[in-house]
C-alpha atoms as a PDB file:
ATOM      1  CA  UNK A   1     -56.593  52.338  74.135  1.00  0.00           C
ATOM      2  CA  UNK A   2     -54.887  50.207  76.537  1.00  0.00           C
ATOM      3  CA  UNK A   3     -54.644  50.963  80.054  1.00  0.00           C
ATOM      4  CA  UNK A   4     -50.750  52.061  80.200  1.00  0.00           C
ATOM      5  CA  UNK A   5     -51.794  55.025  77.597  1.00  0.00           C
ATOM      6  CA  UNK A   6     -55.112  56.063  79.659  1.00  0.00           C
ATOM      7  CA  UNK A   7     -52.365  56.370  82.993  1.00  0.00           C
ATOM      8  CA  UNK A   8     -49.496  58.525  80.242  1.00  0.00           C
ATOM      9  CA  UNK A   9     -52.350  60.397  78.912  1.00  0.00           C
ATOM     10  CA  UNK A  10     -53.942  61.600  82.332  1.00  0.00           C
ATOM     11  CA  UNK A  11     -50.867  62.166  83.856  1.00  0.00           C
ATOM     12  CA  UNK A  12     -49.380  64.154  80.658  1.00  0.00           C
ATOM     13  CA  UNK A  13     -53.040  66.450  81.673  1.00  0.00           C
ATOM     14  CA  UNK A  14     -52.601  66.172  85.399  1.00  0.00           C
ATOM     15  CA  UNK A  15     -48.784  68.117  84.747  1.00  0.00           C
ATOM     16  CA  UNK A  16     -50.470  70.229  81.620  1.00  0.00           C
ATOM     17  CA  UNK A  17     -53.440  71.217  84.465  1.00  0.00           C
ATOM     18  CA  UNK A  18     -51.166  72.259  87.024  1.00  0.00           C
ATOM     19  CA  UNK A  19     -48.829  74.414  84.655  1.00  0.00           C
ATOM     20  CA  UNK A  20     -51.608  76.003  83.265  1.00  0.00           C
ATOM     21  CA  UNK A  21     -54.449  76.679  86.203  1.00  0.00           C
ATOM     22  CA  UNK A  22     -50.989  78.311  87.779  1.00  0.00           C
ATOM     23  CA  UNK A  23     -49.757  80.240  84.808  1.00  0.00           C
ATOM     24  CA  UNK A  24     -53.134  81.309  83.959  1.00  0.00           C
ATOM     25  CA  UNK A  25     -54.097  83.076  87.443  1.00  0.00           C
ATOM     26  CA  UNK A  26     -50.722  84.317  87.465  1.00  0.00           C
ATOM     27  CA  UNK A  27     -52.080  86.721  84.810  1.00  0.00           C
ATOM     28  CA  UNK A  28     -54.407  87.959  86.956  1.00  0.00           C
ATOM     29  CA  UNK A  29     -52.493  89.916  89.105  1.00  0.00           C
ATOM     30  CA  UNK A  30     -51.993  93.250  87.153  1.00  0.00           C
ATOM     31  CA  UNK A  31     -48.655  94.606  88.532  1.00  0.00           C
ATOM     32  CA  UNK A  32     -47.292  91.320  88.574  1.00  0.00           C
ATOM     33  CA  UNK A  33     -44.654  89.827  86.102  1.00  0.00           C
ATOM     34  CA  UNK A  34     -46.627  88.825  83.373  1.00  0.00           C
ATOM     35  CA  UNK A  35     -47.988  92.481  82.981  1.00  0.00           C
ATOM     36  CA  UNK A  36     -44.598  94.023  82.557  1.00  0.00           C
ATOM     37  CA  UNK A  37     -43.959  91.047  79.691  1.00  0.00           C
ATOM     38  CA  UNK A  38     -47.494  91.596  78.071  1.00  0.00           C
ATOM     39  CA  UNK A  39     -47.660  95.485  77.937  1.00  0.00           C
ATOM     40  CA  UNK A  40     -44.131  96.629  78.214  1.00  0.00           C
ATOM     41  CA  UNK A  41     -42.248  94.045  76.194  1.00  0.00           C
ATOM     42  CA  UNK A  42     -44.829  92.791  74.264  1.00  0.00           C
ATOM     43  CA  UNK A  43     -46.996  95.874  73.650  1.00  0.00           C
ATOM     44  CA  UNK A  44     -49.814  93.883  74.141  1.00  0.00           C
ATOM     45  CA  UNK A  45     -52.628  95.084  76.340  1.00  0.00           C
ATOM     46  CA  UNK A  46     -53.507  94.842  79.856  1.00  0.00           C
ATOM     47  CA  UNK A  47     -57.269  93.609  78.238  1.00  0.00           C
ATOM     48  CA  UNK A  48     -55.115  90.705  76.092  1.00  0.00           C
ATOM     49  CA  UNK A  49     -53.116  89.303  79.503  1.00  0.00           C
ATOM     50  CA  UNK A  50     -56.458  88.647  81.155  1.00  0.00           C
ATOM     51  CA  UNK A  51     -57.547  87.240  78.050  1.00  0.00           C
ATOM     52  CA  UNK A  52     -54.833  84.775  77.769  1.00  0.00           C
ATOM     53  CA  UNK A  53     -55.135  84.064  81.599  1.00  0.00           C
ATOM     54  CA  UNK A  54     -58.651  82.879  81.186  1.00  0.00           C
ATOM     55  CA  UNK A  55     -58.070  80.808  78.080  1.00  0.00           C
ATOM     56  CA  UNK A  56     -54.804  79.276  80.072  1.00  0.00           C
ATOM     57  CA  UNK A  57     -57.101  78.898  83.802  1.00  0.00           C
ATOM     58  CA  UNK A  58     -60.141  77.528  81.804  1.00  0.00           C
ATOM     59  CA  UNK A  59     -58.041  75.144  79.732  1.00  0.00           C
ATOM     60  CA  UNK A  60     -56.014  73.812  82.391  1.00  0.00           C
ATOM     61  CA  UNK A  61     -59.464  72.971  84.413  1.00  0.00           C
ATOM     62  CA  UNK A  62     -60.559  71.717  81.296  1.00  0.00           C
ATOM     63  CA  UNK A  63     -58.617  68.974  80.091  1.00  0.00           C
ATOM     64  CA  UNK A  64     -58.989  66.899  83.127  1.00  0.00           C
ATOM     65  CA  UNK A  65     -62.660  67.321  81.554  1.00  0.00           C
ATOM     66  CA  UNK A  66     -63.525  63.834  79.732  1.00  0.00           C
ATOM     67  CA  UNK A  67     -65.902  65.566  77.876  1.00  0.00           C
ATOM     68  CA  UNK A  68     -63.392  69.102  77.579  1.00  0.00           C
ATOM     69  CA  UNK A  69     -60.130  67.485  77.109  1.00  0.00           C
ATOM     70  CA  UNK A  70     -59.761  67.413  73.601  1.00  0.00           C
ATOM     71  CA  UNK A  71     -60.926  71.322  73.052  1.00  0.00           C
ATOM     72  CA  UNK A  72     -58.544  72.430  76.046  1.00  0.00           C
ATOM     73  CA  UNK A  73     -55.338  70.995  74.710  1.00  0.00           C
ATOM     74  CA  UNK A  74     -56.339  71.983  71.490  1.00  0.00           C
ATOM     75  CA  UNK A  75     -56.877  75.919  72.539  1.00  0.00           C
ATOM     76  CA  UNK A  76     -53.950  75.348  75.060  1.00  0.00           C
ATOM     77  CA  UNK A  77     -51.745  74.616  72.014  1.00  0.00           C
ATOM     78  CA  UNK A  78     -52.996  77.434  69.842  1.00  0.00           C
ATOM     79  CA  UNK A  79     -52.186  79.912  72.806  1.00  0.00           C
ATOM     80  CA  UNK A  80     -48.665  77.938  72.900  1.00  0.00           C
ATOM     81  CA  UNK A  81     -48.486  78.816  69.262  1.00  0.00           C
ATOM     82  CA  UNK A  82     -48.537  82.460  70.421  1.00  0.00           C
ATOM     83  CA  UNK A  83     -46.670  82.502  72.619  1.00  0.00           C
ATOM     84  CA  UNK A  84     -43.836  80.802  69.995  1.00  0.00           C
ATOM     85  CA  UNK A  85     -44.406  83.582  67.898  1.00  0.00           C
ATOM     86  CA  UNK A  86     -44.320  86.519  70.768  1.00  0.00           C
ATOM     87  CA  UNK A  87     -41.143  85.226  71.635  1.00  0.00           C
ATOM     88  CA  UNK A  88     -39.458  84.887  68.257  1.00  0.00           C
ATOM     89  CA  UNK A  89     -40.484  88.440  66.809  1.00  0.00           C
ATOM     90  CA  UNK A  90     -39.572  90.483  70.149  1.00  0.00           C
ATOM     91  CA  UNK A  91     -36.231  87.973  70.859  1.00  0.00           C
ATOM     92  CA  UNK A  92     -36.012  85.508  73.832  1.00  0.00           C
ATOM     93  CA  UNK A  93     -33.766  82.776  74.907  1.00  0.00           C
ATOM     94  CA  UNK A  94     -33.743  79.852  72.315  1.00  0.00           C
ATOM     95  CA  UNK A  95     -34.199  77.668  75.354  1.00  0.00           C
ATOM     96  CA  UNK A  96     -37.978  79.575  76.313  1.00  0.00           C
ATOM     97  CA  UNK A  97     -38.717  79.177  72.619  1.00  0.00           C
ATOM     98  CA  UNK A  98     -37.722  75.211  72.595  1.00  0.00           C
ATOM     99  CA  UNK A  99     -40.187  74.437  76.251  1.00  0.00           C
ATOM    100  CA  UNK A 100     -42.792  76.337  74.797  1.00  0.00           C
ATOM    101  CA  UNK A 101     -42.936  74.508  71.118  1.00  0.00           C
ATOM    102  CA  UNK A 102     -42.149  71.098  73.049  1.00  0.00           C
ATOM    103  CA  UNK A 103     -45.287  72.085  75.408  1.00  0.00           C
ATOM    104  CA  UNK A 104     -47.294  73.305  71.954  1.00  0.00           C
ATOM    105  CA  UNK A 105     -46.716  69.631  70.341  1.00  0.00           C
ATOM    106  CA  UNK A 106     -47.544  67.782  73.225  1.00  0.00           C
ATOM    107  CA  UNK A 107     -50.792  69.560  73.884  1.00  0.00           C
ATOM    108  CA  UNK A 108     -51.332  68.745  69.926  1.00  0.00           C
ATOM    109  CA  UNK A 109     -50.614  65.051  70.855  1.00  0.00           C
ATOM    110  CA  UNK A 110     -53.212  65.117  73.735  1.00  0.00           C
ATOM    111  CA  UNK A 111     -55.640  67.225  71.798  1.00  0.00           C
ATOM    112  CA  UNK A 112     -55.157  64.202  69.181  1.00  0.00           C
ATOM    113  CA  UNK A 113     -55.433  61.065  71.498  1.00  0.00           C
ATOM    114  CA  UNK A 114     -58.455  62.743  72.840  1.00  0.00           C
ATOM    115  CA  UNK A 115     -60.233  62.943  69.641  1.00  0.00           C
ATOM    116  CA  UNK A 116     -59.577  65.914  68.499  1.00  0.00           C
ATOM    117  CA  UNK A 117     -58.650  64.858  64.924  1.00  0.00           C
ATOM    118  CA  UNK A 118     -62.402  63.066  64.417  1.00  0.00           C
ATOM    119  CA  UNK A 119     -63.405  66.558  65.800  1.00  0.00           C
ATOM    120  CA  UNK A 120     -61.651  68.523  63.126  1.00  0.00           C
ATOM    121  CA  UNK A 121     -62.291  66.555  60.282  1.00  0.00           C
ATOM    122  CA  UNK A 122     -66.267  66.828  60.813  1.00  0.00           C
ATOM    123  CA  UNK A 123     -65.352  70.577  60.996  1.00  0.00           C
ATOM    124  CA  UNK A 124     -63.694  70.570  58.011  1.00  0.00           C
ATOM    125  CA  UNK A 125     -66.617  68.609  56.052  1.00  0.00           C
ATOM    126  CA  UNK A 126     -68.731  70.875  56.976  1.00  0.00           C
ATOM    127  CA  UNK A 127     -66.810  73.677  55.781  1.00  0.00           C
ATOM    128  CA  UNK A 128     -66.412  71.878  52.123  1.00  0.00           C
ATOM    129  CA  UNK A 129     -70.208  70.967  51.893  1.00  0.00           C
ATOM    130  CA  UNK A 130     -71.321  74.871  52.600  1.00  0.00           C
ATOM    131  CA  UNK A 131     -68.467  75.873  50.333  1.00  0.00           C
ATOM    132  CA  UNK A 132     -69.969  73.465  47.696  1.00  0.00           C
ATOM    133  CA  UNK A 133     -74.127  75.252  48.057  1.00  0.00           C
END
C-alpha cells in the first residue's frame, strides 16, 4: 500500500471517527432529537437508540484501531444499511437517503482496504466446510 493511500485511508477514518463518536453519544441523551426520530417516527425503541449509539460510539473509536478498523467500518456500514432502509420505508428527503448510502459504501471501501474481505472469506470457508460434515 503506498504511502499516499495509508494518509486517504486514515484521514477517510479520522472524518468517519469524528461523525460517528459524535452521532453516536448524541443518542444518548434520551429527550434529545434522535429519540423523537427513533421512537416517534420510527417506532423503534428507546432500548434500540442506545443500541445504535453504542455500535456508532464504539465503531467510531474503533476504526482508528489498527487492529479494529476493519470490523468498525464493517459494522459502521451495516448500521448505515439501516439506517438506508429506516429512511426509505417511513419517507425522508432523497438527499438524507443519498449521504447515508454514499457514507454506507465508503465505510464498505475502508472495511475492504483494511482487510476485511480476507476476513470474510475465511468466514465464509468456514461456513461451507461445517455445512459439508
Amino acid at each position: 500500500m503506498t504511502n499516499l493511500k495509508k494518509v486517504l485511508l486514515f484521514l477517510m477514518s479520522a472524518y468517519f471517527a469524528n461523525t460517528y463518536i459524535t452521532h453516536g453519544w448524541e443518542k444518548f441523551d434520551a429527550d434529545g432529537f434522535w429519540s423523537t426520530a427513533f421512537i416517534e417516527r420510527w417506532g423503534y425503541g428507546l432500548y434500540f437508540m442506545y443500541f445504535i449509539g453504542v455500535l456508532e460510539f464504539l465503531g467510531g473509536i474503533g476504526i482508528l484501531l489498527p487492529k479494529a478498523n476493519k470490523y468498525a467500518a464493517f459494522t459502521l456500514a451495516v448500521v448505515m444499511l439501516g439506517a438506508m432502509i429506516t429512511r426509505v420505508v417511513f419517507g425522508t428527503s432523497v438527499d438524507d437517503v443519498i449521504w447515508i448510502a454514499f457514507s454506507m459504501v465508503t465505510l464498505l471501501y475502508l472495511s475492504l482496504a483494511y482487510g476485511m474481505g480476507e476476513e470474510l472469506e475465511r468466514w465464509i470457508g468456514k461456513i461451507k466446510k461445517r455445512s459439508k460434515l
